[in-house]
PDB file of N, CA and C in Angstrom:
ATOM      1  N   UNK A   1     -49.416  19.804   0.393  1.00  0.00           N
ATOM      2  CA  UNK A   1     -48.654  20.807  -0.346  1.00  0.00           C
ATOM      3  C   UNK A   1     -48.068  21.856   0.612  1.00  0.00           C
ATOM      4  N   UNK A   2     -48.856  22.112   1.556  1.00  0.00           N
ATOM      5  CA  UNK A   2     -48.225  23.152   2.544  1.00  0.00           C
ATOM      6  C   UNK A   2     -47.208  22.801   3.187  1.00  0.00           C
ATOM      7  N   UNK A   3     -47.481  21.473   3.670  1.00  0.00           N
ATOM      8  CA  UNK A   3     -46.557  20.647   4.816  1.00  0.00           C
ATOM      9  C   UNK A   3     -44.901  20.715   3.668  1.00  0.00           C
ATOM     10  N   UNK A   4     -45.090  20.456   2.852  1.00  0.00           N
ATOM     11  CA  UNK A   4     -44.172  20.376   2.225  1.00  0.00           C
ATOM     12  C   UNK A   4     -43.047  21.608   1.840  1.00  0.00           C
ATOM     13  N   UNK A   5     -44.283  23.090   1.540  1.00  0.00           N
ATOM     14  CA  UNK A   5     -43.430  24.477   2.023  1.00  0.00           C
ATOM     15  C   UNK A   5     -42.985  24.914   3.092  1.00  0.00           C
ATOM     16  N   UNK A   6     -43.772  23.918   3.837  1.00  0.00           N
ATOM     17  CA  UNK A   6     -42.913  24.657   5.742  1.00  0.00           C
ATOM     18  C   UNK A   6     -41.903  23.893   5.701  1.00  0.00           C
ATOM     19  N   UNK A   7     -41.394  22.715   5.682  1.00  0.00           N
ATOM     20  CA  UNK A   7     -40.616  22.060   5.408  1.00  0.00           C
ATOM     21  C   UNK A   7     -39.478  22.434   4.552  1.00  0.00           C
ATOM     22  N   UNK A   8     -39.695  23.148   3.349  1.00  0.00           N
ATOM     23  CA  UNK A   8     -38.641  23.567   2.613  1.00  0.00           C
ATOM     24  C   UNK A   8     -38.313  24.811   3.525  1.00  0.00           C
ATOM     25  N   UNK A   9     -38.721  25.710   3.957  1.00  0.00           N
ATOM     26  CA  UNK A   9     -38.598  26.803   4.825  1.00  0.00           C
ATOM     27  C   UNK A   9     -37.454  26.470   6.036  1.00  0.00           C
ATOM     28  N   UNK A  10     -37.836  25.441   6.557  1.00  0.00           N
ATOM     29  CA  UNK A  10     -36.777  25.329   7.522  1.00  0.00           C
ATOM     30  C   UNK A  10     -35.723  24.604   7.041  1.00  0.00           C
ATOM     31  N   UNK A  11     -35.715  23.504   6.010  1.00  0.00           N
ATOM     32  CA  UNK A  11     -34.382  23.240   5.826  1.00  0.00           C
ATOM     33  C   UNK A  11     -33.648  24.410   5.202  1.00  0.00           C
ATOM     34  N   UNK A  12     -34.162  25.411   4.543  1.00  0.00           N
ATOM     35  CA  UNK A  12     -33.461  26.702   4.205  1.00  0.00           C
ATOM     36  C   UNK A  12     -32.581  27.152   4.893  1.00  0.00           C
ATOM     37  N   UNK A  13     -33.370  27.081   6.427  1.00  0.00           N
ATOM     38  CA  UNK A  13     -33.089  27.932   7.401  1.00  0.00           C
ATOM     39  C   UNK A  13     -31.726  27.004   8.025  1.00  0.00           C
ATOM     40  N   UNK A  14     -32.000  25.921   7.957  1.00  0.00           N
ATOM     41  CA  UNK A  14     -30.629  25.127   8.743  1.00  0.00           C
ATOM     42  C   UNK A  14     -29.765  25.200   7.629  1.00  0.00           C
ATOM     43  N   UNK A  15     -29.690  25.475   6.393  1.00  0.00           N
ATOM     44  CA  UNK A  15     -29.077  25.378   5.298  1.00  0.00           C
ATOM     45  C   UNK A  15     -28.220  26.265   5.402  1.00  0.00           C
ATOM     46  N   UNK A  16     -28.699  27.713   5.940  1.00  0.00           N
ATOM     47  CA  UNK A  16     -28.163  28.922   5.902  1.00  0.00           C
ATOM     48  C   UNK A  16     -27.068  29.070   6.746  1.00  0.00           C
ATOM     49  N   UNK A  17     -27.687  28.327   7.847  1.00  0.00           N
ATOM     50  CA  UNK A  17     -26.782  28.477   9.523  1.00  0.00           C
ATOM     51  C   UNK A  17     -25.810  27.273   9.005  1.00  0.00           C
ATOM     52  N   UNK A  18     -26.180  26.048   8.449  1.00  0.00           N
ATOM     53  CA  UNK A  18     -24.879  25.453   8.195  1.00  0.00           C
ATOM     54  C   UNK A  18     -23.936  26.568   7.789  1.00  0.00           C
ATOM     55  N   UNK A  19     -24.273  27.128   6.634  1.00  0.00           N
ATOM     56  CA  UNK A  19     -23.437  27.306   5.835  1.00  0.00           C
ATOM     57  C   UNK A  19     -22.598  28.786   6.589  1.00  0.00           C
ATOM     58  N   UNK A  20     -23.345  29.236   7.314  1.00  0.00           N
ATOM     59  CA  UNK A  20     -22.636  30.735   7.799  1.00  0.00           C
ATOM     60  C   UNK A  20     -21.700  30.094   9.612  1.00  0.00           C
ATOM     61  N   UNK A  21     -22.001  28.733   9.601  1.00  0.00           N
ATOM     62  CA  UNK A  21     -21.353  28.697  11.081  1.00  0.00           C
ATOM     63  C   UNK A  21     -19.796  27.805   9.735  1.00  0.00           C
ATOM     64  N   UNK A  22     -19.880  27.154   9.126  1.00  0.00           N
ATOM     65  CA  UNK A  22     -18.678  26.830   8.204  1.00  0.00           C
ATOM     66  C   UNK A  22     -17.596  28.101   8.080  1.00  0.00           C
ATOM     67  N   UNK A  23     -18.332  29.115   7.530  1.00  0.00           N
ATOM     68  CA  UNK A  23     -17.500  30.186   6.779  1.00  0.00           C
ATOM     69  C   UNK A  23     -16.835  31.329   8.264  1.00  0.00           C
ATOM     70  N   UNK A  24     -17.621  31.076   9.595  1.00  0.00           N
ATOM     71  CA  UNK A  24     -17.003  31.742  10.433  1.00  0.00           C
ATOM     72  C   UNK A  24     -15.595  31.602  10.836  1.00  0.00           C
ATOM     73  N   UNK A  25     -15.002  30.713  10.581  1.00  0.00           N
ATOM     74  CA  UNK A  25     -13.473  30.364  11.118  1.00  0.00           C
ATOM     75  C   UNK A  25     -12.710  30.305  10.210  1.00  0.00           C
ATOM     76  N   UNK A  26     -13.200  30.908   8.366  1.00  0.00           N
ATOM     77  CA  UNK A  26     -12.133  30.499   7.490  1.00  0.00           C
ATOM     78  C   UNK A  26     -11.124  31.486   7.698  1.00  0.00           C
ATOM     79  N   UNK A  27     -11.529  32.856   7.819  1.00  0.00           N
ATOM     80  CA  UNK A  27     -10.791  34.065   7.652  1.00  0.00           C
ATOM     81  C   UNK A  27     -10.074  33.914   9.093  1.00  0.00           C
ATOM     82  N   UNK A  28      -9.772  33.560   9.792  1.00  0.00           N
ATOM     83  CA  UNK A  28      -8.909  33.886  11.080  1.00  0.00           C
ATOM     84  C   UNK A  28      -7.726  33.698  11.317  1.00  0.00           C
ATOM     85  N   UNK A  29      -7.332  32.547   9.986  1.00  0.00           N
ATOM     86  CA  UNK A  29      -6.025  32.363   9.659  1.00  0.00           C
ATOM     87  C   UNK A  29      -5.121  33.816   9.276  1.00  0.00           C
ATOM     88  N   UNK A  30      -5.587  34.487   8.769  1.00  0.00           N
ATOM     89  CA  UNK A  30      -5.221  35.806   8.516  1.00  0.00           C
ATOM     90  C   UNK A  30      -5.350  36.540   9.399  1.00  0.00           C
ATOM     91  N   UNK A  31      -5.584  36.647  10.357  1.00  0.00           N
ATOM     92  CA  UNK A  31      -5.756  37.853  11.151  1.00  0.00           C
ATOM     93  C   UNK A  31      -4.259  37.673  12.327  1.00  0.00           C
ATOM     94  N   UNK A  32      -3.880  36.608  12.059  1.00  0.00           N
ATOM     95  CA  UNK A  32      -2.750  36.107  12.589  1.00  0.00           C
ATOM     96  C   UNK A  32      -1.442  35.411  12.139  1.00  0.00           C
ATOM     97  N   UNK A  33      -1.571  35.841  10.686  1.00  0.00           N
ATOM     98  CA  UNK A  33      -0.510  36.348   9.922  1.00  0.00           C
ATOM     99  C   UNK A  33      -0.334  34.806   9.316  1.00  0.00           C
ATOM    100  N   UNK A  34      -0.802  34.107   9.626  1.00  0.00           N
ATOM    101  CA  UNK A  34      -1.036  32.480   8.925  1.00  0.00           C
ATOM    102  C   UNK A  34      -1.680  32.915   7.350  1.00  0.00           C
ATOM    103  N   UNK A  35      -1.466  32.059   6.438  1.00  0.00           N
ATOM    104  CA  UNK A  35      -1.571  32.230   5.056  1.00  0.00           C
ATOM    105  C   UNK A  35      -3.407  30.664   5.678  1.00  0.00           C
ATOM    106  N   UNK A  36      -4.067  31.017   4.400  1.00  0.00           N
ATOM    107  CA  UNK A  36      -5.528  30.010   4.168  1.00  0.00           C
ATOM    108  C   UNK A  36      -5.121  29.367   3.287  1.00  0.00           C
ATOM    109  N   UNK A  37      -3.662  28.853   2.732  1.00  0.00           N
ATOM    110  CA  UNK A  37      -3.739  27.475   1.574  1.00  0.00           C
ATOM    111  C   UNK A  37      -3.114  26.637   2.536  1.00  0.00           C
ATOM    112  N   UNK A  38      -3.140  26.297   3.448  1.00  0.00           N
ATOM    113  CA  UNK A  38      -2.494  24.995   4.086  1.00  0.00           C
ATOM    114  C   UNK A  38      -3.670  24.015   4.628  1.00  0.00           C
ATOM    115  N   UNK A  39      -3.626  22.518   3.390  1.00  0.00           N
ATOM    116  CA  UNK A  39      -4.344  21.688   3.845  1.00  0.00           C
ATOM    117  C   UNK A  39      -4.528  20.990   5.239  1.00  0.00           C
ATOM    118  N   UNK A  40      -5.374  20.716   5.335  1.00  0.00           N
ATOM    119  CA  UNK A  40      -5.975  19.829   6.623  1.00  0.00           C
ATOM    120  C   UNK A  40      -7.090  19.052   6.195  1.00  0.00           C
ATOM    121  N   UNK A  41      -6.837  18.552   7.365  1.00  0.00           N
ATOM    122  CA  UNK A  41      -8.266  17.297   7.097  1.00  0.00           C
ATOM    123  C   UNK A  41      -9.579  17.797   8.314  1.00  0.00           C
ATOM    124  N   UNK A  42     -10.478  17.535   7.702  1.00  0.00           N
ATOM    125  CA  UNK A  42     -11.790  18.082   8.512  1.00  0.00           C
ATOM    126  C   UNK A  42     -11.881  17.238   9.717  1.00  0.00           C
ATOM    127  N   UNK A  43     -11.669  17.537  11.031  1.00  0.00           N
ATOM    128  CA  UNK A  43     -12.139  16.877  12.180  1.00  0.00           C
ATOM    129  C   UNK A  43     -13.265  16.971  12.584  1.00  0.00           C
ATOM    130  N   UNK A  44     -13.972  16.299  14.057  1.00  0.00           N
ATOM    131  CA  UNK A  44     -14.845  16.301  14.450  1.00  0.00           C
ATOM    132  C   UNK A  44     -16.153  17.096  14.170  1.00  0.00           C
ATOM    133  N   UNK A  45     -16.631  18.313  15.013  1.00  0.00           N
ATOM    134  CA  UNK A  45     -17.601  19.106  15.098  1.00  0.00           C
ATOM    135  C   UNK A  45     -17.682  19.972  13.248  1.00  0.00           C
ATOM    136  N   UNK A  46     -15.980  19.938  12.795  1.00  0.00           N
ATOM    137  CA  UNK A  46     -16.306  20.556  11.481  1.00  0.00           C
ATOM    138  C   UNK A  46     -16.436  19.575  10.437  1.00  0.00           C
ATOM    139  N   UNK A  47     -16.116  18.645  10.554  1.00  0.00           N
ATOM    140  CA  UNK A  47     -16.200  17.014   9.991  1.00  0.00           C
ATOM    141  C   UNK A  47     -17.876  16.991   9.517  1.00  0.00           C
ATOM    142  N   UNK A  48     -18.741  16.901  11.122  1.00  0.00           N
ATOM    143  CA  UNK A  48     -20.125  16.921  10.946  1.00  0.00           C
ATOM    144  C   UNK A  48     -21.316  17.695   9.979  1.00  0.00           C
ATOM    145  N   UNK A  49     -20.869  19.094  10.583  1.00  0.00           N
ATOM    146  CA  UNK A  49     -20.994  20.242  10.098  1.00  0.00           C
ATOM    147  C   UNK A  49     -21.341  20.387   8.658  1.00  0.00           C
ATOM    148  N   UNK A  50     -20.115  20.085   8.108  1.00  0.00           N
ATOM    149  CA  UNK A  50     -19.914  19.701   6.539  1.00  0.00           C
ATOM    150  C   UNK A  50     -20.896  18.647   5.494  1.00  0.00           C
ATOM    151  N   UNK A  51     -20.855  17.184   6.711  1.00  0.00           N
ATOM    152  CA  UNK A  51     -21.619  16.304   6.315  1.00  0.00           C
ATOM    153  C   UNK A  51     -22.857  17.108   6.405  1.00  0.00           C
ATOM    154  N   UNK A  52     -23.412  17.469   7.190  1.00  0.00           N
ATOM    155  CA  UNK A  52     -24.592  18.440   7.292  1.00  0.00           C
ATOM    156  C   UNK A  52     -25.055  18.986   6.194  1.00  0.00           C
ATOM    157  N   UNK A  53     -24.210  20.042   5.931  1.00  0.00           N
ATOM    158  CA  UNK A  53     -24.788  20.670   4.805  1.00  0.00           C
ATOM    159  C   UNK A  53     -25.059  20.248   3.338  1.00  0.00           C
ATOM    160  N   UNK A  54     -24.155  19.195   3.375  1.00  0.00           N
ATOM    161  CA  UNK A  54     -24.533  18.264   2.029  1.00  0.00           C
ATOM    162  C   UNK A  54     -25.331  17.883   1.710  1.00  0.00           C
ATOM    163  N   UNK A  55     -26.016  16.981   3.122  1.00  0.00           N
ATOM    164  CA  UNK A  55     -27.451  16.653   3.402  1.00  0.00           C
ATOM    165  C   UNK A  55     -28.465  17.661   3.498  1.00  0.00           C
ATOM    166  N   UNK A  56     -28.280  18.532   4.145  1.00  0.00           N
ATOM    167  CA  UNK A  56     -29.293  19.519   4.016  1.00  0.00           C
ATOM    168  C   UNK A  56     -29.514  20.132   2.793  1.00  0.00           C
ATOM    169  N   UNK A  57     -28.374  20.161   1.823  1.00  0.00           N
ATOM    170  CA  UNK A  57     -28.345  20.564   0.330  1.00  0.00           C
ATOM    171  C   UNK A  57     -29.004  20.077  -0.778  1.00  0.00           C
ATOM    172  N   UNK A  58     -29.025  18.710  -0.538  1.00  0.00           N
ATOM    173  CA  UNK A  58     -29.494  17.328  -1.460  1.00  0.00           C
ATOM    174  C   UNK A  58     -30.817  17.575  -0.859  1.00  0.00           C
ATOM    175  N   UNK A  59     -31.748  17.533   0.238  1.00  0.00           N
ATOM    176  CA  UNK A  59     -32.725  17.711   0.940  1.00  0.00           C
ATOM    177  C   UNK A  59     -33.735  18.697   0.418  1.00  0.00           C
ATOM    178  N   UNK A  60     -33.083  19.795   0.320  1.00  0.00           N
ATOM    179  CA  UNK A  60     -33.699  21.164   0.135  1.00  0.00           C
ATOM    180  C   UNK A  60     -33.835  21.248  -1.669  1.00  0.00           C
ATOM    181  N   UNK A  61     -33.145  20.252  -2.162  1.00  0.00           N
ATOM    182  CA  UNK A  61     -32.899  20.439  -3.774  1.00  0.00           C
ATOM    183  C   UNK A  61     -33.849  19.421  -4.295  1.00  0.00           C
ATOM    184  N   UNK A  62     -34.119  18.160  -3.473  1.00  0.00           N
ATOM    185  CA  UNK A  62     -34.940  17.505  -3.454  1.00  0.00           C
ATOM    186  C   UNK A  62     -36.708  17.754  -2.950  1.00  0.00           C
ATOM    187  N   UNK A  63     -36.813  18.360  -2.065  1.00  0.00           N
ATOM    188  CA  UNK A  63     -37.843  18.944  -1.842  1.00  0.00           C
ATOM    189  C   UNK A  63     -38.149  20.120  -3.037  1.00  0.00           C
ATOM    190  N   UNK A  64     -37.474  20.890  -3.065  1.00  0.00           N
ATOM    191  CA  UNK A  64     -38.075  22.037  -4.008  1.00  0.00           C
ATOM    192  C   UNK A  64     -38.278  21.214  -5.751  1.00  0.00           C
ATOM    193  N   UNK A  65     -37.346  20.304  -5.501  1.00  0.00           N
ATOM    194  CA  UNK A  65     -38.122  19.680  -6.928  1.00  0.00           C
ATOM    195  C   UNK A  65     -39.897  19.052  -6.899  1.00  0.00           C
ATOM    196  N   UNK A  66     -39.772  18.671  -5.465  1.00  0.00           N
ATOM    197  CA  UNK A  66     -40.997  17.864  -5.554  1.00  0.00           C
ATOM    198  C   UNK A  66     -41.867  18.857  -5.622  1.00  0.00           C
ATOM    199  N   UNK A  67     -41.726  20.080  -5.297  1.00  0.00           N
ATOM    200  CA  UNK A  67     -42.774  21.140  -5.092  1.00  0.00           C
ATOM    201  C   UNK A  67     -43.646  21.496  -5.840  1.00  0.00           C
ATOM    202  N   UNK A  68     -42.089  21.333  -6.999  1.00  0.00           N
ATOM    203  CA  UNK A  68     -42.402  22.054  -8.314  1.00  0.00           C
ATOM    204  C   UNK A  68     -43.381  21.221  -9.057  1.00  0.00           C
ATOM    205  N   UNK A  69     -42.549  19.546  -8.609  1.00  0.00           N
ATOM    206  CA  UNK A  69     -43.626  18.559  -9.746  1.00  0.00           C
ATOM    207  C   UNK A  69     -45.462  18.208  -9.438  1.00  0.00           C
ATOM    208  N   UNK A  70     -45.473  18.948  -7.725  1.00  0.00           N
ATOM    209  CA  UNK A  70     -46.697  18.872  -7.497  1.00  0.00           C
ATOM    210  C   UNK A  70     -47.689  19.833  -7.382  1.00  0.00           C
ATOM    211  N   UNK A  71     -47.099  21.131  -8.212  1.00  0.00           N
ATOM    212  CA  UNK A  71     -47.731  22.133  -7.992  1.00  0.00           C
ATOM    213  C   UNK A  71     -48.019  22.186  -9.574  1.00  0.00           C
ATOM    214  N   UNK A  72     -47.193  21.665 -10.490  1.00  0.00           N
ATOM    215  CA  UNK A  72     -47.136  21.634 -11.646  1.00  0.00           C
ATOM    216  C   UNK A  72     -48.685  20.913 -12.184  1.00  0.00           C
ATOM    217  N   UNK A  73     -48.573  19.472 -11.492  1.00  0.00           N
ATOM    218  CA  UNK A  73     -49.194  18.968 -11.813  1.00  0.00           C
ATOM    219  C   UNK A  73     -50.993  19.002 -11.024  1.00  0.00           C
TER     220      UNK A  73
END
């Protein structure tokens, strides 16, 4: 049961940093007079990134269910 809260703890933690190293480069389009609606396609390092957090999302949503069903029970 413990192994299983340290575990949710750190995928939190990579969850977080996914998600705050994503959101660092959205706003910069603006700061240089570029408009943020012009599509692109996700490359490499932000390609990954992305896949990342999905996984780490499904992971962390999956674990905290199990938590619940074994603490429940």
């Amino acid at each position: 049961m413990k192994n299983l809260q340290i575990i949710q703890i750190v995928i939190a933690a990579l969850l977080m940093l996914a998600i705050l190293l994503q959101n660092r480069g959205a706003g910069l389009s603006g700061v240089f007079g570029g408009t943020g609606n012009i599509y692109r396609t996700k490359r490499g390092i932000e390609k990954k990134l992305f896949i990342a957090t999905i996984i780490l999302a499904v992971l962390f949503f999956s674990i905290s269910l199990a938590v619940i069903l074994l603490y429940k029970g």
